[in-house]
C-alpha atoms as a PDB file:
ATOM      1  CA  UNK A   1      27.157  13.013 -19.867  1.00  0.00           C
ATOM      2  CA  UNK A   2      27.142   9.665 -21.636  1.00  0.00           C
ATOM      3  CA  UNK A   3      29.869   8.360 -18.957  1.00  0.00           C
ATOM      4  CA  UNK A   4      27.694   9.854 -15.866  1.00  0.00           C
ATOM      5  CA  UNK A   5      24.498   7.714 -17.319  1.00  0.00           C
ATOM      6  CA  UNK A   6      27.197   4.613 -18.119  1.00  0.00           C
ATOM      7  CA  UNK A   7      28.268   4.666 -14.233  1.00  0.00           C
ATOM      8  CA  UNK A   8      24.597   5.212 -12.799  1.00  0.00           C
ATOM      9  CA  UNK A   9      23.229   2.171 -14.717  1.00  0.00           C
ATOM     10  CA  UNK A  10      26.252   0.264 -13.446  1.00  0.00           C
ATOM     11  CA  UNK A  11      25.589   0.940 -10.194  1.00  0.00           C
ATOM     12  CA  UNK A  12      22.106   0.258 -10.265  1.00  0.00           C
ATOM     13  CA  UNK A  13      22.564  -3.490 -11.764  1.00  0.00           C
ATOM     14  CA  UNK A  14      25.053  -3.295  -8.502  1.00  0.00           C
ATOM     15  CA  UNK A  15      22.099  -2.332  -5.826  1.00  0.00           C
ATOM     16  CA  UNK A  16      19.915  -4.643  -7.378  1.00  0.00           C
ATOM     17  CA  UNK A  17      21.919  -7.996  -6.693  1.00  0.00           C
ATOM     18  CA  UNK A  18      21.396  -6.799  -3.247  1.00  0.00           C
ATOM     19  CA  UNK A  19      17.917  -7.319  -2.874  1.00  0.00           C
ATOM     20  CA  UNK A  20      16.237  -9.763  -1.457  1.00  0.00           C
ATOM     21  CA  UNK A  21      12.931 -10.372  -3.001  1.00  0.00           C
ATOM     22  CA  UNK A  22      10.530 -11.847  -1.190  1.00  0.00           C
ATOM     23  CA  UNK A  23       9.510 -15.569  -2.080  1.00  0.00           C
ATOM     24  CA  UNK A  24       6.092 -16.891  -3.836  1.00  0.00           C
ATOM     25  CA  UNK A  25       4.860 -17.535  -0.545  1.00  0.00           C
ATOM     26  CA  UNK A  26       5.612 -14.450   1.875  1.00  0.00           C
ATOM     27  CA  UNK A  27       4.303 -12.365  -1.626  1.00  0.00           C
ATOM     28  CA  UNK A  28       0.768 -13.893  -0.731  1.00  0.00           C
ATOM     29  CA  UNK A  29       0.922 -14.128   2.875  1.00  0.00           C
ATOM     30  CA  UNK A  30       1.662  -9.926   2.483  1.00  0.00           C
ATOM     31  CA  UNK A  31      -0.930  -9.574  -0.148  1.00  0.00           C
ATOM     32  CA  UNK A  32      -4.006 -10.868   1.752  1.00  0.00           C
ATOM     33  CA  UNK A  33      -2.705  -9.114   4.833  1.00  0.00           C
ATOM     34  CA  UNK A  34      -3.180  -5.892   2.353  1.00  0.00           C
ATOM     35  CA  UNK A  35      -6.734  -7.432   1.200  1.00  0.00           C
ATOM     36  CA  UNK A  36      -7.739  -7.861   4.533  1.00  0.00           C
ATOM     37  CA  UNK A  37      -6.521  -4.880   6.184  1.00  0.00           C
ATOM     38  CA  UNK A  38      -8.228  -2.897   3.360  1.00  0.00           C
ATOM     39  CA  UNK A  39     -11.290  -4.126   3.823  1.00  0.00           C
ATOM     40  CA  UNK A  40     -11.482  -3.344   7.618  1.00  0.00           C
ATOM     41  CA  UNK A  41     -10.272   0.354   6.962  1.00  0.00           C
ATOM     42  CA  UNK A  42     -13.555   0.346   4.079  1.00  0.00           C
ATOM     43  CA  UNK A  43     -15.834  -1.211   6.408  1.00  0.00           C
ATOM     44  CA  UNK A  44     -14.785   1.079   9.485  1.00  0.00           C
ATOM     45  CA  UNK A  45     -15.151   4.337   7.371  1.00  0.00           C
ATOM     46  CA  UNK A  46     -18.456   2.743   6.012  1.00  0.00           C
ATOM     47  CA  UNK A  47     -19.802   2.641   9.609  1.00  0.00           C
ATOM     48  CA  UNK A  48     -18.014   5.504  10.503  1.00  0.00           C
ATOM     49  CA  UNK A  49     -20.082   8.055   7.675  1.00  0.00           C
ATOM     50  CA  UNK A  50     -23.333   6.398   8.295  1.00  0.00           C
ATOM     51  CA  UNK A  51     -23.421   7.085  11.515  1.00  0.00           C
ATOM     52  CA  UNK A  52     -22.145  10.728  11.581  1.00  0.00           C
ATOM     53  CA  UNK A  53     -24.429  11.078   8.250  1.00  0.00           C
ATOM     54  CA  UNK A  54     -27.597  10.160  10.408  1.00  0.00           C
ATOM     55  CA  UNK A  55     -26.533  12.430  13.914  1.00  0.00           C
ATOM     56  CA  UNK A  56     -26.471  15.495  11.278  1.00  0.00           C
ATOM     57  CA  UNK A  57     -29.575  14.597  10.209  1.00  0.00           C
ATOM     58  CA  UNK A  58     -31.019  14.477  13.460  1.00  0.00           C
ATOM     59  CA  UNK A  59     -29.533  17.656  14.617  1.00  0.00           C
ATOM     60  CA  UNK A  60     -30.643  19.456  11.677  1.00  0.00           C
ATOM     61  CA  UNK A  61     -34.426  18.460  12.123  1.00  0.00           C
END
């Protein structure tokens, strides 16, 4: 068991040296890509409920 666990955390600290992580800059490029796209989605669902919101209303009256 101990050898199996030995072997896996081996290969792990292998995988790792193969990844490229991304620099300072293309971190915040992505992140206010996230920000902004987030913030879209939340203002499109916003408009999205208000409006259904107030057709039920009307149809229920």
């Amino acid at each position: 068991m101990l050898k199996g666990i030995k072997n896996f955390l081996r290969e792990v600290k292998l995988e790792t040296k193969k990844v490229l992580f991304p620099t300072k800059d293309e971190l915040i490029g992505s992140t206010w890509v996230v920000i902004i796209s987030t913030i879209i989605v939340a203002v499109f669902l916003g408009l999205v409920d208000f409006v259904l919101s107030k057709f039920v209303k009307f149809i229920l009256r």
